[in-house]
Protein backbone atom coordinates (compact mmCIF):
# COMPACT_ATOMS: atom_id res chain seq x y z
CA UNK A 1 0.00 0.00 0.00
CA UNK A 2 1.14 3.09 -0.96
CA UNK A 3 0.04 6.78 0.36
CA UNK A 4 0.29 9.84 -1.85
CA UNK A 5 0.15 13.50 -0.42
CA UNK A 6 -0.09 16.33 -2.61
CA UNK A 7 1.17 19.68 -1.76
CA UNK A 8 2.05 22.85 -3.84
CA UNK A 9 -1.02 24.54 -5.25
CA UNK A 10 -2.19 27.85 -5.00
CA UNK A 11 -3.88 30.76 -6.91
CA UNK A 12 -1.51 32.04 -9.45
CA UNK A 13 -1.99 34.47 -12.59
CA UNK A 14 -1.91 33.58 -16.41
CA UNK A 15 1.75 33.39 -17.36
CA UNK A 16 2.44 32.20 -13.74
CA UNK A 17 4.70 29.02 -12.84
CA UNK A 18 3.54 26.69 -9.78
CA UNK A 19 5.49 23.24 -8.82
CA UNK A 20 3.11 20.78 -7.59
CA UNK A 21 4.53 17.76 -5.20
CA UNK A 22 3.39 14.36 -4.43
CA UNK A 23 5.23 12.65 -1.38
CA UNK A 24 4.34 8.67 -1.23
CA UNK A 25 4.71 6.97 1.76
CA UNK A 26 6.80 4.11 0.46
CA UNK A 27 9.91 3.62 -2.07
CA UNK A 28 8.54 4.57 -5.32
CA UNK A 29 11.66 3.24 -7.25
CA UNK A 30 9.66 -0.10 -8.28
CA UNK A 31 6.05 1.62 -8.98
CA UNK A 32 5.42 1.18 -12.59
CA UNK A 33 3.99 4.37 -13.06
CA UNK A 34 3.27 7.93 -11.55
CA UNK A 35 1.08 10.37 -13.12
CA UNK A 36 -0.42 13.23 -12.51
CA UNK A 37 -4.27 14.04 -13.51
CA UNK A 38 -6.19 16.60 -13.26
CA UNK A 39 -10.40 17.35 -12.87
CA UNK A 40 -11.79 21.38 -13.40
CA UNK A 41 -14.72 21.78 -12.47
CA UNK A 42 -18.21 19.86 -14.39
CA UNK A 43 -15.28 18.29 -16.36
CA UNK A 44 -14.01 14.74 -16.68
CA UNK A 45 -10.58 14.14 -15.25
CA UNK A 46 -7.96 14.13 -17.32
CA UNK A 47 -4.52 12.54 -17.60
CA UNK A 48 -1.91 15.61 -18.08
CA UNK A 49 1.34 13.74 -17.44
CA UNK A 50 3.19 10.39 -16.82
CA UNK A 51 6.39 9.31 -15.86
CA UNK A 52 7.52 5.95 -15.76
CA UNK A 53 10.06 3.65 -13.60
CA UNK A 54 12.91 3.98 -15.36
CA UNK A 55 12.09 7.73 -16.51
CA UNK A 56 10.05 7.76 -19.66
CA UNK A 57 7.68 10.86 -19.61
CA UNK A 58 4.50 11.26 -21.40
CA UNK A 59 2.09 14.09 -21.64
CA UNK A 60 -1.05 15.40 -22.83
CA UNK A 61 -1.09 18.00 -25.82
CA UNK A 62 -2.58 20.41 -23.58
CA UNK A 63 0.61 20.65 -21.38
CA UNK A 64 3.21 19.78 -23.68
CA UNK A 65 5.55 22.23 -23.49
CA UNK A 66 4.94 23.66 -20.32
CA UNK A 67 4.85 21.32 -17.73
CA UNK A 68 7.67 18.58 -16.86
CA UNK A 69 7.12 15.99 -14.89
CA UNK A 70 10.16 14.45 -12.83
CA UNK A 71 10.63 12.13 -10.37
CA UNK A 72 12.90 11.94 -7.10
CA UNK A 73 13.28 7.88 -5.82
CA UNK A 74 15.48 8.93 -2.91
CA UNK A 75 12.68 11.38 -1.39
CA UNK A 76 10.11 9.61 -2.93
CA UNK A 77 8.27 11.75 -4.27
CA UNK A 78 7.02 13.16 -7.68
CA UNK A 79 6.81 16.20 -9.03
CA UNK A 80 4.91 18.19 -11.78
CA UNK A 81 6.34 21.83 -12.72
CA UNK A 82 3.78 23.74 -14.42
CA UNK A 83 4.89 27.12 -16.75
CA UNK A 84 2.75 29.63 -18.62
CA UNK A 85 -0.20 28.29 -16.72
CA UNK A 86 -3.11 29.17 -18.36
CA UNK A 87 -6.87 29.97 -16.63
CA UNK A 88 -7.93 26.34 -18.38
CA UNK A 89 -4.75 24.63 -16.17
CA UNK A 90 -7.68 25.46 -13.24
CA UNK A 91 -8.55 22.31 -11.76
CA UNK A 92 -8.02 19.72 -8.53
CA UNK A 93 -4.57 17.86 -9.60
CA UNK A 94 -4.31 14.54 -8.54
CA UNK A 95 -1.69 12.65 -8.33
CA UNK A 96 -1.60 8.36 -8.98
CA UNK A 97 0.45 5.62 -8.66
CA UNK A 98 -0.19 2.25 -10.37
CA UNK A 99 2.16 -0.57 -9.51
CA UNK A 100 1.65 -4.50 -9.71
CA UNK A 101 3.25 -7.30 -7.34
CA UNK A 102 3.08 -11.23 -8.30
CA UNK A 103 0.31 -10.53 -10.38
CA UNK A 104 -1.48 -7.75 -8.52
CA UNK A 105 -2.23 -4.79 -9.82
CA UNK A 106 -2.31 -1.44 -7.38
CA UNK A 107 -3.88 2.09 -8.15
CA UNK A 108 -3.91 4.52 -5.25
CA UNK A 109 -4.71 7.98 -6.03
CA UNK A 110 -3.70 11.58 -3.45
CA UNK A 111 -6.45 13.65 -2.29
CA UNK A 112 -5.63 16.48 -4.53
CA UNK A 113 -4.39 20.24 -4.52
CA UNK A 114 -6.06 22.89 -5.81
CA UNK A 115 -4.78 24.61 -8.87
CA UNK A 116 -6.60 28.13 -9.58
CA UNK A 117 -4.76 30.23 -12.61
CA UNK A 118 -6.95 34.07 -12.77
CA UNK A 119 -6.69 35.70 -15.95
């Protein structure tokens, strides 16, 4: 089991930069993948970026560009740092770990941080 605490958002204006971090409660070296995903409001939620065990980064086209995702094994954590945030970046960002052990498969998911960009 694996626990995932978000931290980092905040109001920020158009243009703005925010860096958005997800500590997990365990070693995150062997977790297949960590993403981060994102829900505005009346919207579905949406995948915005992935990275994977051994690095490989993937992201939606409506970030791409201006966020990077990155990944720190020794702190355990993950992070997603978000530039020229726009006021449709607005949403609850989530972030997710999915993992499987002898055949198990594992999806635990933060209780999300607010992300408000003003125009």
């Amino acid at each position: 089991q694996v626990q995932l605490v978000e931290s980092g958002g905040g109001l920020v204006q158009a243009g703005g930069s925010l860096r958005l971090s997800c500590a997990a409660s365990r070693n995150i070296f062997s977790i297949n993948a960590m993403a981060w995903y994102r829900q505005a409001p009346g919207k579905q939620r949406e995948l915005v970026a992935t990275i994977t065990s051994g690095g490989s980064t993937n992201y939606s086209d409506s970030v791409k560009g201006r966020f990077t995702i990155s990944r720190d094994n020794a702190k355990n954590a993950v992070y997603l740092h978000m530039n020229s945030l726009k006021p449709e970046d607005t949403a609850v960002y989530s972030c997710n770990a999915k993992y499987t052990i002898r055949g198990v498969f594992y999806n635990y998911w933060g209780q999300g941080t607010q992300v408000t960009v003003s125009s």
